[in-house]
N, C-alpha and C. Protein backbone atom coordinates (compact mmCIF):
# COMPACT_ATOMS: atom_id res chain seq x y z
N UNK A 1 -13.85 -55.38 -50.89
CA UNK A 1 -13.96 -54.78 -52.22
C UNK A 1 -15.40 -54.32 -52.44
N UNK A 2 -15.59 -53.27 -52.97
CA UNK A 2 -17.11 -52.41 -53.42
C UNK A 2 -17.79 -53.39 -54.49
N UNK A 3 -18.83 -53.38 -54.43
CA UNK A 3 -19.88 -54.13 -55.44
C UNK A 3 -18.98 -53.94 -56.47
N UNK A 4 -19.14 -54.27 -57.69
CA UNK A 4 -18.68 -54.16 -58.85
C UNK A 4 -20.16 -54.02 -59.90
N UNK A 5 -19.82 -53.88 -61.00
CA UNK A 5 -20.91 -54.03 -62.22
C UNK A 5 -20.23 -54.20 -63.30
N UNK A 6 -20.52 -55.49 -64.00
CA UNK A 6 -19.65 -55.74 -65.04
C UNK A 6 -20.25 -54.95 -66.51
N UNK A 7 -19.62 -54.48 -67.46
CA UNK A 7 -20.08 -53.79 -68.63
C UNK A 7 -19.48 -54.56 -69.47
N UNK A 8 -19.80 -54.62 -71.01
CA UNK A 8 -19.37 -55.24 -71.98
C UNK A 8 -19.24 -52.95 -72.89
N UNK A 9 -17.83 -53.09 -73.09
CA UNK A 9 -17.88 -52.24 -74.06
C UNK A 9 -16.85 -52.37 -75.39
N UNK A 10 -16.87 -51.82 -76.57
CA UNK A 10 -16.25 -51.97 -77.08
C UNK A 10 -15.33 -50.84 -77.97
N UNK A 11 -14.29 -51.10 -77.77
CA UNK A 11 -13.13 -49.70 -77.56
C UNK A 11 -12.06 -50.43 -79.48
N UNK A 12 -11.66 -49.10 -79.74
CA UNK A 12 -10.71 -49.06 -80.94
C UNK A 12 -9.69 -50.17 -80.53
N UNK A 13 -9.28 -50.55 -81.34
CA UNK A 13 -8.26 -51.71 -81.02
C UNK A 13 -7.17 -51.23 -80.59
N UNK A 14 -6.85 -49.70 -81.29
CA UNK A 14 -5.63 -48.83 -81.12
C UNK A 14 -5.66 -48.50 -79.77
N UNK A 15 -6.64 -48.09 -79.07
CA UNK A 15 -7.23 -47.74 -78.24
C UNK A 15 -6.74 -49.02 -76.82
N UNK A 16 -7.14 -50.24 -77.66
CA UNK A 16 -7.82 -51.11 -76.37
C UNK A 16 -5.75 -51.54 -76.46
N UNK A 17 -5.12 -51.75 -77.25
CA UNK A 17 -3.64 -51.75 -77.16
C UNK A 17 -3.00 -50.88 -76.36
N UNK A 18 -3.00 -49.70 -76.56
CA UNK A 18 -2.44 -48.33 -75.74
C UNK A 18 -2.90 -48.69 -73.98
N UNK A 19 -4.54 -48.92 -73.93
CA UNK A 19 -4.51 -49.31 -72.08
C UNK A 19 -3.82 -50.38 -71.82
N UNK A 20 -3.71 -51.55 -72.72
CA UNK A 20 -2.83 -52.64 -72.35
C UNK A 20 -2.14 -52.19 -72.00
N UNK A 21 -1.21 -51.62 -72.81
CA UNK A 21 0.11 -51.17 -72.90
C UNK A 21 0.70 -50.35 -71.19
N UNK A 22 -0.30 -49.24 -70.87
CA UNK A 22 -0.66 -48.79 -69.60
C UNK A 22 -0.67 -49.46 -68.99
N UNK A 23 -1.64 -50.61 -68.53
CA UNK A 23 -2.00 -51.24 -67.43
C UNK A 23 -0.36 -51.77 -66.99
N UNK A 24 -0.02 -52.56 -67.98
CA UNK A 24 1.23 -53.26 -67.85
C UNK A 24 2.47 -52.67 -67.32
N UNK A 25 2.34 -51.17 -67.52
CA UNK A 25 3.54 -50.59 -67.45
C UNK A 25 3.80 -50.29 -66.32
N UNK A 26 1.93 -49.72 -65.61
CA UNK A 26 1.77 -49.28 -64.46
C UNK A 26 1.22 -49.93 -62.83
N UNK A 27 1.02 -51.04 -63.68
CA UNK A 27 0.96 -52.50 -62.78
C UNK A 27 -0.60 -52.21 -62.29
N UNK A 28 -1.04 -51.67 -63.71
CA UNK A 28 -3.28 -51.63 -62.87
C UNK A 28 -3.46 -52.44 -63.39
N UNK A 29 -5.02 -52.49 -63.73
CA UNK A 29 -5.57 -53.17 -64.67
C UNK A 29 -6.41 -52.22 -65.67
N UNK A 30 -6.60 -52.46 -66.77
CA UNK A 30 -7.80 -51.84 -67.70
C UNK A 30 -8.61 -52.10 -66.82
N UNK A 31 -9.69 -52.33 -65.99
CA UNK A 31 -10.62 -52.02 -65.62
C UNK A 31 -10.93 -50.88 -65.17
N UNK A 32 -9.19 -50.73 -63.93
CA UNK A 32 -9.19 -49.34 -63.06
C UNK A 32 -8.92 -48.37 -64.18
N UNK A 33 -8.13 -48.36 -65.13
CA UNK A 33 -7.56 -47.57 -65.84
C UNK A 33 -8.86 -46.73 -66.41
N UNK A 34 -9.93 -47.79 -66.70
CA UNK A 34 -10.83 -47.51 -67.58
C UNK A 34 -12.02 -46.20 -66.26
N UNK A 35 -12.14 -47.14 -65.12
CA UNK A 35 -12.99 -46.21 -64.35
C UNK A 35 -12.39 -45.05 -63.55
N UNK A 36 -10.75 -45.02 -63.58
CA UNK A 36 -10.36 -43.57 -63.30
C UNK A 36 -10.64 -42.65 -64.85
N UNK A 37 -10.55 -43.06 -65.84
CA UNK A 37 -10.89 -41.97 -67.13
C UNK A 37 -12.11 -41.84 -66.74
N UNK A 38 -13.01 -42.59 -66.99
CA UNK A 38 -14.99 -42.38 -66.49
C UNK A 38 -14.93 -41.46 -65.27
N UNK A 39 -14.63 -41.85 -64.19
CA UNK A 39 -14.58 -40.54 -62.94
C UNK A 39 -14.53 -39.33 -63.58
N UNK A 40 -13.06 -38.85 -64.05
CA UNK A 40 -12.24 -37.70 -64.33
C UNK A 40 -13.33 -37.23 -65.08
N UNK A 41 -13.21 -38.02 -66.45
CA UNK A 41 -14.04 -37.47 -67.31
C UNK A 41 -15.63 -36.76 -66.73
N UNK A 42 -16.15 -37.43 -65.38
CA UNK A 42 -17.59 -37.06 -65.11
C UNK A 42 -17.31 -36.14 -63.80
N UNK A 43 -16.24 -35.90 -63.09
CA UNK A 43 -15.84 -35.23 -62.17
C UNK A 43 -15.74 -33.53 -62.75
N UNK A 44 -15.25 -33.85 -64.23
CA UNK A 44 -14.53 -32.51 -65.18
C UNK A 44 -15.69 -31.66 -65.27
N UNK A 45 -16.82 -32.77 -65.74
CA UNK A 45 -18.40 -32.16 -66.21
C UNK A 45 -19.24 -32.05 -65.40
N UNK A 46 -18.99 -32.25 -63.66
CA UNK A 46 -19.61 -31.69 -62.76
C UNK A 46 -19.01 -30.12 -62.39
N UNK A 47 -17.40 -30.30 -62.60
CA UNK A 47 -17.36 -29.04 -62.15
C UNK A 47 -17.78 -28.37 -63.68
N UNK A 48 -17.92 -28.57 -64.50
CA UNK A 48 -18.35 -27.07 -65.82
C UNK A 48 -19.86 -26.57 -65.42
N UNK A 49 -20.44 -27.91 -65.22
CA UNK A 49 -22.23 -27.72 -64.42
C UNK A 49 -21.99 -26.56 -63.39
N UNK A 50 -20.76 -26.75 -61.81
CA UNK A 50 -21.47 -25.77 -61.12
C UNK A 50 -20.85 -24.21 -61.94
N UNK A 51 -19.97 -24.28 -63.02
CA UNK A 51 -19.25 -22.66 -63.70
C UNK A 51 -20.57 -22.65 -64.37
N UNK A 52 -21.34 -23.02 -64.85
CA UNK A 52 -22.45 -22.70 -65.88
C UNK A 52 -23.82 -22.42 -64.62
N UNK A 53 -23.90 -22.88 -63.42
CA UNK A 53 -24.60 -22.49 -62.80
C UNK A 53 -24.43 -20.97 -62.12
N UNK A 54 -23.09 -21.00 -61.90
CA UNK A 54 -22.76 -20.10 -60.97
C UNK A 54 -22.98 -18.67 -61.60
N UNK A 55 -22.74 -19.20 -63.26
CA UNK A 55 -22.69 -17.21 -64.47
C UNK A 55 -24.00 -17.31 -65.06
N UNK A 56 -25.17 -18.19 -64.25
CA UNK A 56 -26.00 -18.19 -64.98
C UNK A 56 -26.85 -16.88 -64.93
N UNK A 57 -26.67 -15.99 -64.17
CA UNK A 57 -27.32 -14.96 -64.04
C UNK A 57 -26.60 -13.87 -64.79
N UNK A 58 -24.94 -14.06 -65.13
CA UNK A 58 -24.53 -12.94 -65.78
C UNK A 58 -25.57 -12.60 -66.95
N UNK A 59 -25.39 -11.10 -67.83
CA UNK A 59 -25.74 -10.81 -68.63
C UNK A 59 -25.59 -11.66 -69.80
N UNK A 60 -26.39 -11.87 -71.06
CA UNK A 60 -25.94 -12.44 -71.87
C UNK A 60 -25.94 -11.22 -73.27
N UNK A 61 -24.37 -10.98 -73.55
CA UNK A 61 -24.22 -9.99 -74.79
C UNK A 61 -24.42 -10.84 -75.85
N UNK A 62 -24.59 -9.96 -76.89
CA UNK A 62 -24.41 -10.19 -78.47
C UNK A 62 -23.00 -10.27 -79.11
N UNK A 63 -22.75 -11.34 -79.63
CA UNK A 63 -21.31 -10.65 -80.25
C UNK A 63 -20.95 -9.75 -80.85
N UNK A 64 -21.93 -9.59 -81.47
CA UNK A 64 -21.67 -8.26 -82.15
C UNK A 64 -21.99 -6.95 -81.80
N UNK A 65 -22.41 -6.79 -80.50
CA UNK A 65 -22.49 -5.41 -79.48
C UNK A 65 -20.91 -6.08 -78.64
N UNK A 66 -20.85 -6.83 -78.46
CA UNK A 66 -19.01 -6.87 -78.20
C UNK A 66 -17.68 -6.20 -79.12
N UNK A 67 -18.01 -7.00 -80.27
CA UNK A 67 -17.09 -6.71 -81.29
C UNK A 67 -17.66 -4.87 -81.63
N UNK A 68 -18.36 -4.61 -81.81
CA UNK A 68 -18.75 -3.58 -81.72
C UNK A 68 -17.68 -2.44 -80.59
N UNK A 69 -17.82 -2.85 -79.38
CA UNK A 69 -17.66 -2.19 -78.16
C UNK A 69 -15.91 -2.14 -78.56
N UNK A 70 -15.19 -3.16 -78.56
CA UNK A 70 -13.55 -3.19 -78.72
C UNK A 70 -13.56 -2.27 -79.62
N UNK A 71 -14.18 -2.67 -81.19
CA UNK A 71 -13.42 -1.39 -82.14
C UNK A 71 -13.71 -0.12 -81.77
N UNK A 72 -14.68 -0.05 -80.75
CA UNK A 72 -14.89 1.57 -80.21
C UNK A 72 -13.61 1.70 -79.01
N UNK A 73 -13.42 1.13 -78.51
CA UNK A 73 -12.32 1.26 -77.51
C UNK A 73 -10.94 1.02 -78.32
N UNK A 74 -11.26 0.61 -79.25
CA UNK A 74 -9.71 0.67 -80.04
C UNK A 74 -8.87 -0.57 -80.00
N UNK A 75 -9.32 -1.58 -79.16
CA UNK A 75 -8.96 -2.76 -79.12
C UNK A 75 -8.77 -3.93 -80.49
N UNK A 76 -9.36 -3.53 -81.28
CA UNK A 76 -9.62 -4.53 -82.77
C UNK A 76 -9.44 -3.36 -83.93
């Protein structure tokens, strides 16, 4: 088994019921339950990092030279 690190956190009761409820159903534990959401959740916000890296060079418009541009094209 990998090192571990124990945390003290403290979650909605509604909240900390519903993973019970999970763990039990799905035969984990809230612990895993808890560090597959933490992954996902930090996996999600690595990939937006490399989309925000990758358009970082696109142009940056005005909205309102956008909105502008559609009602000239007839779009709005």
């Amino acid at each position: 088994m990998a090192k571990v690190k124990r945390a003290t956190i403290y979650l909605d009761p509604t909240l900390h019921r519903a993973l019970r409820v999970k763990a039990a159903e799905t035969e984990t534990s809230v612990s895993d339950l808890v560090n597959g959401a933490v992954r996902q959740s930090l996996t999600e916000d690595a990939a937006d990092l490399a989309v925000f890296e990758a358009r970082a060079r696109e142009p940056v418009l005005a909205f309102e030279e956008v909105l502008k541009d559609l009602k000239r094209r007839g779009k709005l």
